[in-house]
PDB file of N, CA and C in Angstrom:
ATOM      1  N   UNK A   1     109.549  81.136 108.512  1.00  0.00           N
ATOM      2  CA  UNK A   1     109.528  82.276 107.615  1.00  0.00           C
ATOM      3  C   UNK A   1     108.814  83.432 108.320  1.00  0.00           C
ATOM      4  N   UNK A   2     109.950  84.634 108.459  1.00  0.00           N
ATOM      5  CA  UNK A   2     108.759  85.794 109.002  1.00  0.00           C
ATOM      6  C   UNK A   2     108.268  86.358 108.273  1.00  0.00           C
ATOM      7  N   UNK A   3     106.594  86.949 108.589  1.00  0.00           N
ATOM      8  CA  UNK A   3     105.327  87.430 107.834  1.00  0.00           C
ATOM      9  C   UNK A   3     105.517  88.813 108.216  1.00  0.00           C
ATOM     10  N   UNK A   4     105.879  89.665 107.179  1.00  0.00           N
ATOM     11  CA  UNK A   4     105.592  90.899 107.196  1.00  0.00           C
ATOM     12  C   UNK A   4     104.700  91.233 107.208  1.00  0.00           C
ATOM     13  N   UNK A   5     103.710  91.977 108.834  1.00  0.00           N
ATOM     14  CA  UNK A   5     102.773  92.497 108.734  1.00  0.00           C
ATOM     15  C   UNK A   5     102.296  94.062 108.310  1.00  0.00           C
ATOM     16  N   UNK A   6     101.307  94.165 107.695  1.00  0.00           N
ATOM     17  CA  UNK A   6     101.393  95.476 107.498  1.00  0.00           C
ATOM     18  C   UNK A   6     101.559  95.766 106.115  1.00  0.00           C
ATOM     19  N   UNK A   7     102.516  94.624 105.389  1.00  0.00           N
ATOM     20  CA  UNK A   7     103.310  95.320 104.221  1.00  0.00           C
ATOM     21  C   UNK A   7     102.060  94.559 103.297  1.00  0.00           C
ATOM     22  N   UNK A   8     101.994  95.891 101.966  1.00  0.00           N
ATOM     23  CA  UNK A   8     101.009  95.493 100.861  1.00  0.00           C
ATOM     24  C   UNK A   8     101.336  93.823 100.258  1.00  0.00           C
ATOM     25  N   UNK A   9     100.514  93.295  99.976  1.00  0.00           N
ATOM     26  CA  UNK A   9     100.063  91.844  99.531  1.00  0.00           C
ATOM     27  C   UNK A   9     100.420  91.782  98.207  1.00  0.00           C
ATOM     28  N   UNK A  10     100.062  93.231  97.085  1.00  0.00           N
ATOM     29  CA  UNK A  10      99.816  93.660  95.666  1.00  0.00           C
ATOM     30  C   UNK A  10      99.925  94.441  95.260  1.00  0.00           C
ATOM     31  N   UNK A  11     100.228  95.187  94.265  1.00  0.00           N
ATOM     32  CA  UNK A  11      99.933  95.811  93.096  1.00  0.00           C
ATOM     33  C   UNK A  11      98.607  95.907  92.922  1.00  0.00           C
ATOM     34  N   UNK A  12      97.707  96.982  93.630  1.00  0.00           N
ATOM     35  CA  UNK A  12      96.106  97.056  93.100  1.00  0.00           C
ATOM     36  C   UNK A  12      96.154  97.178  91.685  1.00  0.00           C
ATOM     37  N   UNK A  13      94.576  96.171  91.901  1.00  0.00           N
ATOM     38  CA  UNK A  13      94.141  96.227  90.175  1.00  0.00           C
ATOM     39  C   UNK A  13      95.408  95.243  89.259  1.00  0.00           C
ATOM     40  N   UNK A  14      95.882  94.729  89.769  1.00  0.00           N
ATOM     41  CA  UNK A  14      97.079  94.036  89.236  1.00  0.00           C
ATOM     42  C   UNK A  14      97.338  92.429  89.547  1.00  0.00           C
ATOM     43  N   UNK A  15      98.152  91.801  88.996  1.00  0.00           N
ATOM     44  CA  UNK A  15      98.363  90.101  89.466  1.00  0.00           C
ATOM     45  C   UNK A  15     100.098  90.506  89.979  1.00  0.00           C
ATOM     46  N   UNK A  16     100.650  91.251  90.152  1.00  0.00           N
ATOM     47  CA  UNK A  16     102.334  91.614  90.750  1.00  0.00           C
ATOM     48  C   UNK A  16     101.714  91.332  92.387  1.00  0.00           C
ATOM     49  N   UNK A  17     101.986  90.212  92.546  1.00  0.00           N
ATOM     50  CA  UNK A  17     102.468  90.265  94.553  1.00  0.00           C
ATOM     51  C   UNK A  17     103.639  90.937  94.837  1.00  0.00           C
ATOM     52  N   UNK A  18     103.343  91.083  96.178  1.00  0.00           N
ATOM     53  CA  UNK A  18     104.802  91.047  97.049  1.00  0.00           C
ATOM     54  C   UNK A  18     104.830  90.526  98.106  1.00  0.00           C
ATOM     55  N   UNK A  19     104.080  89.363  98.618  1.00  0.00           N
ATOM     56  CA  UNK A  19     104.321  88.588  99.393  1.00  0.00           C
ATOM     57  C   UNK A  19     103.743  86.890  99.095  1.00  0.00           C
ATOM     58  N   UNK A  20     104.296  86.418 100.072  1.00  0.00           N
ATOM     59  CA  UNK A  20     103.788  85.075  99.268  1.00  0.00           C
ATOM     60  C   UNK A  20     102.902  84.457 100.929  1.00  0.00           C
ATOM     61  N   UNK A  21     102.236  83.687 100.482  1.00  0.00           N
ATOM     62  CA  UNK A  21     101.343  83.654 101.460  1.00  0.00           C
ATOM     63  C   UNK A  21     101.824  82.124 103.098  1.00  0.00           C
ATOM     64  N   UNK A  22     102.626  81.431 102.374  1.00  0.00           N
ATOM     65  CA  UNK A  22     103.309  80.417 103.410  1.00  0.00           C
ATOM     66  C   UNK A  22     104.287  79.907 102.285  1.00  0.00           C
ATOM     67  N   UNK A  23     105.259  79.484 103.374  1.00  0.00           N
ATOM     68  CA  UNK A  23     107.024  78.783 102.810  1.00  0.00           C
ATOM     69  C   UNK A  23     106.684  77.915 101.928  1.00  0.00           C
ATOM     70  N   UNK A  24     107.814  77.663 101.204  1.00  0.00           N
ATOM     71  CA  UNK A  24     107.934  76.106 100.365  1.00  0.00           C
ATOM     72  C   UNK A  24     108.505  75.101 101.007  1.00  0.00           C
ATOM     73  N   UNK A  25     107.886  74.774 101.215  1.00  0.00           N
ATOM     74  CA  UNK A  25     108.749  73.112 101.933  1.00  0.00           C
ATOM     75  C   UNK A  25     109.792  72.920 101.548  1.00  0.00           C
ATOM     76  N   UNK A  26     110.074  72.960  99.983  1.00  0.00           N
ATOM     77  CA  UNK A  26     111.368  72.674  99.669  1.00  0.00           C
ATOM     78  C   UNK A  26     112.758  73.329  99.833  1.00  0.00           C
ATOM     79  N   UNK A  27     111.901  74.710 100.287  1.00  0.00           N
ATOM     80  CA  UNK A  27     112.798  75.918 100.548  1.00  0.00           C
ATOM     81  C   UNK A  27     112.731  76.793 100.041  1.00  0.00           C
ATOM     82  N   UNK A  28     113.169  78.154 100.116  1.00  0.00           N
ATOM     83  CA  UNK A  28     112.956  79.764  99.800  1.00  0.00           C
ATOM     84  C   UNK A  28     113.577  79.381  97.775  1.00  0.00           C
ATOM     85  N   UNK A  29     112.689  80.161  97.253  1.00  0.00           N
ATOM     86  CA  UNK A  29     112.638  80.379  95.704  1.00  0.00           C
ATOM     87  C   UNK A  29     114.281  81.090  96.213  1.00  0.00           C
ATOM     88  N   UNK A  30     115.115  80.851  95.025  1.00  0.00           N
ATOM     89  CA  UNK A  30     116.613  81.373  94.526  1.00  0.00           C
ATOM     90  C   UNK A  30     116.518  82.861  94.212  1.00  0.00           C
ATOM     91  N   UNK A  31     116.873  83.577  95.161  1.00  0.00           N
ATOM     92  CA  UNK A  31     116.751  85.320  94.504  1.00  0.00           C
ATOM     93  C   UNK A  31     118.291  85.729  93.309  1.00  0.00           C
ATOM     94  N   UNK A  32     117.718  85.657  92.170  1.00  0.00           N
ATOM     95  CA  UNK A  32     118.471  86.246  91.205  1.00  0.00           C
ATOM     96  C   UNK A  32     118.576  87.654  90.811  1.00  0.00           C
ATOM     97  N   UNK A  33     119.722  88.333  90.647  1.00  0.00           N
ATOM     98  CA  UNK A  33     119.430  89.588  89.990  1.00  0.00           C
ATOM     99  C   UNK A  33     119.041  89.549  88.583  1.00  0.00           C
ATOM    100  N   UNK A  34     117.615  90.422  88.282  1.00  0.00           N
ATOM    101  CA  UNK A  34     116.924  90.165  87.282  1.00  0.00           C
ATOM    102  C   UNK A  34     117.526  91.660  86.279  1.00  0.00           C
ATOM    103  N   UNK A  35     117.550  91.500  85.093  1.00  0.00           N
ATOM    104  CA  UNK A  35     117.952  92.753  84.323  1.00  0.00           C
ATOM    105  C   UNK A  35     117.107  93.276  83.581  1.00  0.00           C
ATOM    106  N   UNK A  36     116.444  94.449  84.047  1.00  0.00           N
ATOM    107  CA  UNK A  36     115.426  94.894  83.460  1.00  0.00           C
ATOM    108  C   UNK A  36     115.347  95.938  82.266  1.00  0.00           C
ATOM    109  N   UNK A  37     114.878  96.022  81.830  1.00  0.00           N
ATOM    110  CA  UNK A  37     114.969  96.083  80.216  1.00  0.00           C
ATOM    111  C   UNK A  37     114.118  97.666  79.754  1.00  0.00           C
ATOM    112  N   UNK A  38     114.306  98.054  78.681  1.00  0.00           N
ATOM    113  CA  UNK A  38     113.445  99.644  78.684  1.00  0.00           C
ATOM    114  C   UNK A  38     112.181  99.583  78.355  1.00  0.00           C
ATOM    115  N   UNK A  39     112.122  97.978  77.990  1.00  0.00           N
ATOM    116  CA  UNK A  39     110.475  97.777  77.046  1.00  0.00           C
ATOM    117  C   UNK A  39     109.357  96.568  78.318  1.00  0.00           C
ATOM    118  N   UNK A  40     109.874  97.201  79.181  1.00  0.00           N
ATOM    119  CA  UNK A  40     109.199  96.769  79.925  1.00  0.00           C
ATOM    120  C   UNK A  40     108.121  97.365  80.002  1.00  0.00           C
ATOM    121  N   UNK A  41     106.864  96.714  80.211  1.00  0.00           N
ATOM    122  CA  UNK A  41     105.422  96.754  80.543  1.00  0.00           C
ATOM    123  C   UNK A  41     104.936  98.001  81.458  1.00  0.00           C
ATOM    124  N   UNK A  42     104.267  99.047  81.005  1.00  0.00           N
ATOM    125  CA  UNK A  42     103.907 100.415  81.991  1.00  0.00           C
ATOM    126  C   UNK A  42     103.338  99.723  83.777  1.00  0.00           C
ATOM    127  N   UNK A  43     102.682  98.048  83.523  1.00  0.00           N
ATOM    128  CA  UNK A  43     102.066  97.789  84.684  1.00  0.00           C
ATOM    129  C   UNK A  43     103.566  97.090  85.617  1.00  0.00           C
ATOM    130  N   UNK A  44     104.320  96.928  84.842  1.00  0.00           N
ATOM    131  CA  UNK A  44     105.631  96.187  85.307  1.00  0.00           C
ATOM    132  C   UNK A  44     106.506  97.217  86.270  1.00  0.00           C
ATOM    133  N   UNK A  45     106.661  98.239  85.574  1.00  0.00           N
ATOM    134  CA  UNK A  45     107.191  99.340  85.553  1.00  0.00           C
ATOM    135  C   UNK A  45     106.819 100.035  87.123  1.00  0.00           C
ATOM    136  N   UNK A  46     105.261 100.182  86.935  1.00  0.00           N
ATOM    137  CA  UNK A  46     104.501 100.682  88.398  1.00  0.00           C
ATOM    138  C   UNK A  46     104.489  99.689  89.922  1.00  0.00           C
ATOM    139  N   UNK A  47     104.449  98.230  89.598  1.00  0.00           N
ATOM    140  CA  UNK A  47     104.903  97.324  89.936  1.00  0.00           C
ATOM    141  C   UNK A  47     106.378  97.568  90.742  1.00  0.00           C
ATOM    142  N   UNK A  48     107.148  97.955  90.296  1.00  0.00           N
ATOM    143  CA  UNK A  48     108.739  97.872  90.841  1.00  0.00           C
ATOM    144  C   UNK A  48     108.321  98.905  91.796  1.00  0.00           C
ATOM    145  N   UNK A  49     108.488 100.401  91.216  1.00  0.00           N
ATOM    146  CA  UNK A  49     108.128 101.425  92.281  1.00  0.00           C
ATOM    147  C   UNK A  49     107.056 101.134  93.226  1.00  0.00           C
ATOM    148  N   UNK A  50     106.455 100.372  93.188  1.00  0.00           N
ATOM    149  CA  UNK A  50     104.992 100.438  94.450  1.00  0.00           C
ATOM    150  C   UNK A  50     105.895  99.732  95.522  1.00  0.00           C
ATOM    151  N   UNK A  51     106.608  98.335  95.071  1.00  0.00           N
ATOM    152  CA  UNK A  51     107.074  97.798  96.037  1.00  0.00           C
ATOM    153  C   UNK A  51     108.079  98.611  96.690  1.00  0.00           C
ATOM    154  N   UNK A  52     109.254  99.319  95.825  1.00  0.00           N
ATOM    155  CA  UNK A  52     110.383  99.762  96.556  1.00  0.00           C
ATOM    156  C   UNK A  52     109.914 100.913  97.528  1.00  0.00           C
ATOM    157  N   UNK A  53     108.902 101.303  97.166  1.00  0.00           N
ATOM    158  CA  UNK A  53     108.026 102.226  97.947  1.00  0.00           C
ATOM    159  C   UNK A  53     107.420 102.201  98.940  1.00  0.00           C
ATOM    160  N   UNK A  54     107.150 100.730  99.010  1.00  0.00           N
ATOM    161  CA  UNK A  54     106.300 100.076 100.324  1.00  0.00           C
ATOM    162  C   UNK A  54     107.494  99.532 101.275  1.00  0.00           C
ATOM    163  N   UNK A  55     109.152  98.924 100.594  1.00  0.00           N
ATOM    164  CA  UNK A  55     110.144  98.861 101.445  1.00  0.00           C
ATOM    165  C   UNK A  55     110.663  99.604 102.218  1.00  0.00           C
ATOM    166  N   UNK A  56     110.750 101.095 101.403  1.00  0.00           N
ATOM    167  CA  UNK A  56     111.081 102.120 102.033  1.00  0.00           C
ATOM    168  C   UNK A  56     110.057 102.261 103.409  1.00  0.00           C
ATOM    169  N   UNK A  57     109.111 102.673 103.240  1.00  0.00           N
ATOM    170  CA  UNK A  57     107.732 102.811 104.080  1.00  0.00           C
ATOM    171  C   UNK A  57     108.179 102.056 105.269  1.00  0.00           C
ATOM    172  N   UNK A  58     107.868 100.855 104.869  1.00  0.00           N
ATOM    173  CA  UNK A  58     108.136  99.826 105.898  1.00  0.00           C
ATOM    174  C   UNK A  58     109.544  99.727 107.109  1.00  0.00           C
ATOM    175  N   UNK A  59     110.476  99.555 106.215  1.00  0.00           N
ATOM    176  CA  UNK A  59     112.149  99.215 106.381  1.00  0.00           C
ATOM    177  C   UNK A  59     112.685 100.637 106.972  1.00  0.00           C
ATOM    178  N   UNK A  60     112.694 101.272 105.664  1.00  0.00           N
ATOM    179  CA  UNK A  60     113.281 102.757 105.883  1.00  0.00           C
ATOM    180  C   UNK A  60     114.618 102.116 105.822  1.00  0.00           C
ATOM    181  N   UNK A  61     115.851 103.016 105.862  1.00  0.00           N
ATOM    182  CA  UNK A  61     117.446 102.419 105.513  1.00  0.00           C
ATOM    183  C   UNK A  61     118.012 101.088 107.059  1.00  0.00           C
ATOM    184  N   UNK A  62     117.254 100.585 107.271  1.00  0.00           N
ATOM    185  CA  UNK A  62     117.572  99.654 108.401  1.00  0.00           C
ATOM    186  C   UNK A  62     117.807  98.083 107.315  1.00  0.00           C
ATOM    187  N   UNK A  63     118.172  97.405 107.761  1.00  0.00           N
ATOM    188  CA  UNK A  63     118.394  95.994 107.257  1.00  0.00           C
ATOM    189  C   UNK A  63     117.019  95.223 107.693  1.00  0.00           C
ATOM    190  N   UNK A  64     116.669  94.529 106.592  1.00  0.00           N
ATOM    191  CA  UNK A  64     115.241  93.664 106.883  1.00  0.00           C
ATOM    192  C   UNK A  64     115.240  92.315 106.099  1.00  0.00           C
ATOM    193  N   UNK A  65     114.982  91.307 106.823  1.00  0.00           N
ATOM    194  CA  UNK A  65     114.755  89.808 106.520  1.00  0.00           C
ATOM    195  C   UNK A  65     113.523  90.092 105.359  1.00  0.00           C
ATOM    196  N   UNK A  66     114.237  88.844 104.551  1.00  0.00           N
ATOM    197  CA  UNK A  66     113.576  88.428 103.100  1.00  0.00           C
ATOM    198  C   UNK A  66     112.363  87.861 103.503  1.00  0.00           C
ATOM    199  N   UNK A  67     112.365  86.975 104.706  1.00  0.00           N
ATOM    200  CA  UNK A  67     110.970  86.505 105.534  1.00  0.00           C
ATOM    201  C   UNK A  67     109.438  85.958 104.057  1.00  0.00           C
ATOM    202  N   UNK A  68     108.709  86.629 103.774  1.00  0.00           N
ATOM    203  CA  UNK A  68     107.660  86.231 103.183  1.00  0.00           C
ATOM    204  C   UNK A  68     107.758  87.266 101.456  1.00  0.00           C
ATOM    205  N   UNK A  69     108.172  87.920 101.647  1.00  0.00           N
ATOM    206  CA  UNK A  69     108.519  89.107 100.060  1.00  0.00           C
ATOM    207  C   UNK A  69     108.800  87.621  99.314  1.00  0.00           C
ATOM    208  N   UNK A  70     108.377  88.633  98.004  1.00  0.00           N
ATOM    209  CA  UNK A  70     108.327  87.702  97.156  1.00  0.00           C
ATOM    210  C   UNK A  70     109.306  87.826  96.194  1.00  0.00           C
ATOM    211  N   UNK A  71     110.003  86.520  96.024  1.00  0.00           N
ATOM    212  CA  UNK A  71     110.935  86.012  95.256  1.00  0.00           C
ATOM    213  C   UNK A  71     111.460  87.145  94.057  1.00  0.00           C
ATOM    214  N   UNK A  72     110.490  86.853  93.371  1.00  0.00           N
ATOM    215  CA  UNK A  72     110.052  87.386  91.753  1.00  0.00           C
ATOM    216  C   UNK A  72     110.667  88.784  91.992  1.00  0.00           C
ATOM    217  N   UNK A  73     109.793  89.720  92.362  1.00  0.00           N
ATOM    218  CA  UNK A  73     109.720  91.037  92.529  1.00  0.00           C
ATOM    219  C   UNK A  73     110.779  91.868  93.720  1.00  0.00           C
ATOM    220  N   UNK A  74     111.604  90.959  94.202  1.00  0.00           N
ATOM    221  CA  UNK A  74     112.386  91.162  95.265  1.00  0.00           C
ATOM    222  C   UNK A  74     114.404  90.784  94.193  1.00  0.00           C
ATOM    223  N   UNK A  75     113.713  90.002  93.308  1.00  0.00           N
ATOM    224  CA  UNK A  75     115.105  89.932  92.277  1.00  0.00           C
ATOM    225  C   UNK A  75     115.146  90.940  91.191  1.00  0.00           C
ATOM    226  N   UNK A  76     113.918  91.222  90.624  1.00  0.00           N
ATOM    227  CA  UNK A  76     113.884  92.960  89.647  1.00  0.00           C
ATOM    228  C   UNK A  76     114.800  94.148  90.257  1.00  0.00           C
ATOM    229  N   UNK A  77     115.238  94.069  91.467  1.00  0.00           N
ATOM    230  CA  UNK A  77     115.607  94.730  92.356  1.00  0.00           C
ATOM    231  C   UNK A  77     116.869  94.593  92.990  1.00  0.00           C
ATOM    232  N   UNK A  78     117.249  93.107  92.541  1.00  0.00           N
ATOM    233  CA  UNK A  78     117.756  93.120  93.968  1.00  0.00           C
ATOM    234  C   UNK A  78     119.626  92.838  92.959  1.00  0.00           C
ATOM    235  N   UNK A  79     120.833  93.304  93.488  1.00  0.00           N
ATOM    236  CA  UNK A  79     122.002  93.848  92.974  1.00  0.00           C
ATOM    237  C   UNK A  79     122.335  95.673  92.746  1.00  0.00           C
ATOM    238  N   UNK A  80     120.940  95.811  93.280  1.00  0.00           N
ATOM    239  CA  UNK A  80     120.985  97.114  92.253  1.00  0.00           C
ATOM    240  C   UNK A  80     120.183  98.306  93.279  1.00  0.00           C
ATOM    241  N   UNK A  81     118.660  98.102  93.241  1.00  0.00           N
ATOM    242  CA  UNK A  81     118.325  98.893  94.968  1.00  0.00           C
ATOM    243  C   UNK A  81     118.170  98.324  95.954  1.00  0.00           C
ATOM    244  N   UNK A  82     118.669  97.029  96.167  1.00  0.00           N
ATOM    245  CA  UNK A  82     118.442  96.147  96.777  1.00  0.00           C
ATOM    246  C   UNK A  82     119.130  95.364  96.741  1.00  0.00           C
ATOM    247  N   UNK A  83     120.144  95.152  98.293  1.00  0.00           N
ATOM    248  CA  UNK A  83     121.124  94.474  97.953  1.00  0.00           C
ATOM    249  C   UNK A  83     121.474  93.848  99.256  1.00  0.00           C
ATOM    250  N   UNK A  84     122.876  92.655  99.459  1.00  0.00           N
ATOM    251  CA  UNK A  84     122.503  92.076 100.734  1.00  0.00           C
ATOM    252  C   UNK A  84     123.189  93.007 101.704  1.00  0.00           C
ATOM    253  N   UNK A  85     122.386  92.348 102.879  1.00  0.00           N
ATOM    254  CA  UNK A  85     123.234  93.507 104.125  1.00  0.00           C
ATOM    255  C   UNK A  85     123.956  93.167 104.974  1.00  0.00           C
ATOM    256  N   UNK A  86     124.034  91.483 104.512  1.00  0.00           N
ATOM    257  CA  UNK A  86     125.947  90.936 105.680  1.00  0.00           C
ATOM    258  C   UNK A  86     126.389  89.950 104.233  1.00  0.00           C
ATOM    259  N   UNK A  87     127.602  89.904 104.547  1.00  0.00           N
ATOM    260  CA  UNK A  87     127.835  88.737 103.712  1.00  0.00           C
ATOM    261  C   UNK A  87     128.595  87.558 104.628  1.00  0.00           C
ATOM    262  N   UNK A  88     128.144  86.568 104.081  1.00  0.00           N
ATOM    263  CA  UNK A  88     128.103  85.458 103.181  1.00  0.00           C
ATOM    264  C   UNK A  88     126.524  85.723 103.040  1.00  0.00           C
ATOM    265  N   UNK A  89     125.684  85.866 101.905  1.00  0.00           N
ATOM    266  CA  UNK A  89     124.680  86.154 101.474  1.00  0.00           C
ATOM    267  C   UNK A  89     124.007  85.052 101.047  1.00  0.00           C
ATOM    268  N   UNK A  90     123.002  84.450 101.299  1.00  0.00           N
ATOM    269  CA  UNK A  90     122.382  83.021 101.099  1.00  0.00           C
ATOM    270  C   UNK A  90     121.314  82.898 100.052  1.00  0.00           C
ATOM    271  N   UNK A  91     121.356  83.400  99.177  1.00  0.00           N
ATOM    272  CA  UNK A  91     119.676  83.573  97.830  1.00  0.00           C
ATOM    273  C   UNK A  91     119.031  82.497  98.495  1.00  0.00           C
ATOM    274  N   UNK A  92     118.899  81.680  98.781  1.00  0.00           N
ATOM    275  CA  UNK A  92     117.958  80.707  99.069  1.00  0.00           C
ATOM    276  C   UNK A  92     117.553  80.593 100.659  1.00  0.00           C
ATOM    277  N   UNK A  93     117.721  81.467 101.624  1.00  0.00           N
ATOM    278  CA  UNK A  93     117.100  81.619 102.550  1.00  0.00           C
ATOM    279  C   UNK A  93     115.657  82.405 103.072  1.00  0.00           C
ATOM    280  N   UNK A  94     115.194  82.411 103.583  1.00  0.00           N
ATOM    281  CA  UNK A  94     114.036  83.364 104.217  1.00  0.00           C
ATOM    282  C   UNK A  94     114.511  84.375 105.254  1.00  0.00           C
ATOM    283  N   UNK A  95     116.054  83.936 105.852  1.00  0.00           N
ATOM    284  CA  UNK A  95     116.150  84.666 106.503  1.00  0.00           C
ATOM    285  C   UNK A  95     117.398  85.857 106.347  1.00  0.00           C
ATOM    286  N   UNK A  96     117.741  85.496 104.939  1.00  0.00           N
ATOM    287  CA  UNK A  96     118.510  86.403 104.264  1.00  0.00           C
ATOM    288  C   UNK A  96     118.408  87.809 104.605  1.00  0.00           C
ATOM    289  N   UNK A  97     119.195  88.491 105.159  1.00  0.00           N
ATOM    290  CA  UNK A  97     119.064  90.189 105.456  1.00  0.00           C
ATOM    291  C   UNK A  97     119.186  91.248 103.821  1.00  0.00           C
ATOM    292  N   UNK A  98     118.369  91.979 103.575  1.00  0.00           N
ATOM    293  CA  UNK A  98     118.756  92.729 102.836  1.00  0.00           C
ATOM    294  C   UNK A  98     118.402  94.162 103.630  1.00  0.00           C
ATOM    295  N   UNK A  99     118.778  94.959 102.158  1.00  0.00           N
ATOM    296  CA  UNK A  99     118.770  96.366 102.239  1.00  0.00           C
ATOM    297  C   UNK A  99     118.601  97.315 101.566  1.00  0.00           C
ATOM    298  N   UNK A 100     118.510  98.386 101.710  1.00  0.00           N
ATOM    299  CA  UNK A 100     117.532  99.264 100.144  1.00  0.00           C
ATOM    300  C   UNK A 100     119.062 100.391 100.201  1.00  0.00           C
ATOM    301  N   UNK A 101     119.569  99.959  98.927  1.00  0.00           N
ATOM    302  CA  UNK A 101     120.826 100.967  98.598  1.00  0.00           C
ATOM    303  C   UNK A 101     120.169 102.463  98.171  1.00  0.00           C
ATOM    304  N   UNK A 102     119.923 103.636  99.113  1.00  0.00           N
ATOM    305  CA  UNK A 102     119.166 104.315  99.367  1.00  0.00           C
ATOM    306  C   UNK A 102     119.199 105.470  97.825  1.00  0.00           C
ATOM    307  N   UNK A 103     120.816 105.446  98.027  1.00  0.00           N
ATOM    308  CA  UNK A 103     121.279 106.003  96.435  1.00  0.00           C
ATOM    309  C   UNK A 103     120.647 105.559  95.216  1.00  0.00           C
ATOM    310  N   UNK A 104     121.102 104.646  95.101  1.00  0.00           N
ATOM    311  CA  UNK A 104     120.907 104.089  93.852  1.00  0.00           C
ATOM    312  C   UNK A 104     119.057 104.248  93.612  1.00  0.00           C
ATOM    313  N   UNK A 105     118.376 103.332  94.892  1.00  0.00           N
ATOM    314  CA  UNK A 105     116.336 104.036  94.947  1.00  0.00           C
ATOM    315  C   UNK A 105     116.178 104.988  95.036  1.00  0.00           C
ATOM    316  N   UNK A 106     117.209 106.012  94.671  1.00  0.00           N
ATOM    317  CA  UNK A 106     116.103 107.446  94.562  1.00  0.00           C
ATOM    318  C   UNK A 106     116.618 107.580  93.257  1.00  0.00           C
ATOM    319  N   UNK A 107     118.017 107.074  92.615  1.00  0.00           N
ATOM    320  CA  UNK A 107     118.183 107.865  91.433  1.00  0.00           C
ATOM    321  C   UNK A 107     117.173 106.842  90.555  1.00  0.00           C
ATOM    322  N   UNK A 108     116.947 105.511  91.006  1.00  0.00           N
ATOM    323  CA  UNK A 108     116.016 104.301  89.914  1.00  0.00           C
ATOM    324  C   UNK A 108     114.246 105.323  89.970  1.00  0.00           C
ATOM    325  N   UNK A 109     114.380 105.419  91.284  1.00  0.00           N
ATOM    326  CA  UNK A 109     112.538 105.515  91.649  1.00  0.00           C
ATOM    327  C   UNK A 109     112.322 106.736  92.193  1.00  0.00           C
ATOM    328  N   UNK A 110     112.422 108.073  92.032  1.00  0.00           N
ATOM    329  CA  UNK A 110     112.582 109.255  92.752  1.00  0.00           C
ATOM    330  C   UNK A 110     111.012 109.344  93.158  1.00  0.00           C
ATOM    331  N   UNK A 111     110.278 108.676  92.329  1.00  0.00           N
ATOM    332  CA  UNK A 111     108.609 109.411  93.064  1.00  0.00           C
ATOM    333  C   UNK A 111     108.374 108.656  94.231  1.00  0.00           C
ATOM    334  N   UNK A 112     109.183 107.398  94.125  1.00  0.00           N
ATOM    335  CA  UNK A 112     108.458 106.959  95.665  1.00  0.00           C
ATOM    336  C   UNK A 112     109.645 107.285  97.062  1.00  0.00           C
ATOM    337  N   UNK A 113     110.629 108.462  96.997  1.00  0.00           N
ATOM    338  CA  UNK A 113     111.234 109.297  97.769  1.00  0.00           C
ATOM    339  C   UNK A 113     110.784 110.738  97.954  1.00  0.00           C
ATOM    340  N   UNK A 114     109.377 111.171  97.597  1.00  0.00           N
ATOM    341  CA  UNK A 114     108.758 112.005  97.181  1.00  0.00           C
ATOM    342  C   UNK A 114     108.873 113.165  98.572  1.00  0.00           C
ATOM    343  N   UNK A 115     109.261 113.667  99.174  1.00  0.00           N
ATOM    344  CA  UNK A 115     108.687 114.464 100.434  1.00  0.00           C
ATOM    345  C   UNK A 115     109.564 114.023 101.090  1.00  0.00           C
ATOM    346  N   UNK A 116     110.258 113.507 101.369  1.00  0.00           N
ATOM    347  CA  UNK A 116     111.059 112.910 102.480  1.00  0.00           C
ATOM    348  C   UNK A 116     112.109 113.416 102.683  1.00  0.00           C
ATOM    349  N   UNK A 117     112.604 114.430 101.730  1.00  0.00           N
ATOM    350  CA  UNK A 117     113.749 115.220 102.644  1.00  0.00           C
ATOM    351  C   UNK A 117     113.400 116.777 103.114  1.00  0.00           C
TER     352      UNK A 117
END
């Protein structure tokens, strides 16, 4: 499993990871597309944008292995700004390629595209 260095651990002040700290033996958690809802939680909410914010940061529009990101918070996302970047697409790998559908994260999350053009 590759360890994204560099990339935030958390959500300060918060229990939202975004990384997980070593593999499962049994194998990579199943990435589902999760459907998120309007009554979602203000800390939930800040949560999504911090991460897609820290992908961007990180990634920028290049393709990047699922590696250590976390499951959970990587499926809130993922069909939608976040999506795979070859197919045959494997949910249950670590070494699954994704990608940040650049469109769609600025019209979901415009503050964390803030300055950048």
């Amino acid at each position: 499993m590759l360890k994204h260095r560099g990339f935030p651990g958390r959500l300060p002040g918060t229990d939202h990871q975004f990384v997980i700290r070593r593999a499962n033996p049994k194998g990579a958690t199943r990435l589902v597309a999760r459907e998120r809802f309007r009554d979602r939680s203000p800390a939930d909410r800040r949560a999504d944008l911090a991460f897609i914010a820290a992908l961007w940061d990180h990634f920028g529009e290049e393709p990047f292995e699922r590696g250590n990101l976390d499951a959970g918070r990587l499926s809130w996302l993922l069909g939608r700004e976040v999506v795979p970047a070859v197919q045959p697409f494997d949910p249950e790998s670590y070494q699954a390629l994704l990608r940040i559908d650049v469109a769609r994260a600025r019209a979901a999350f415009p503050e964390a595209f803030e300055g950048e053009e």
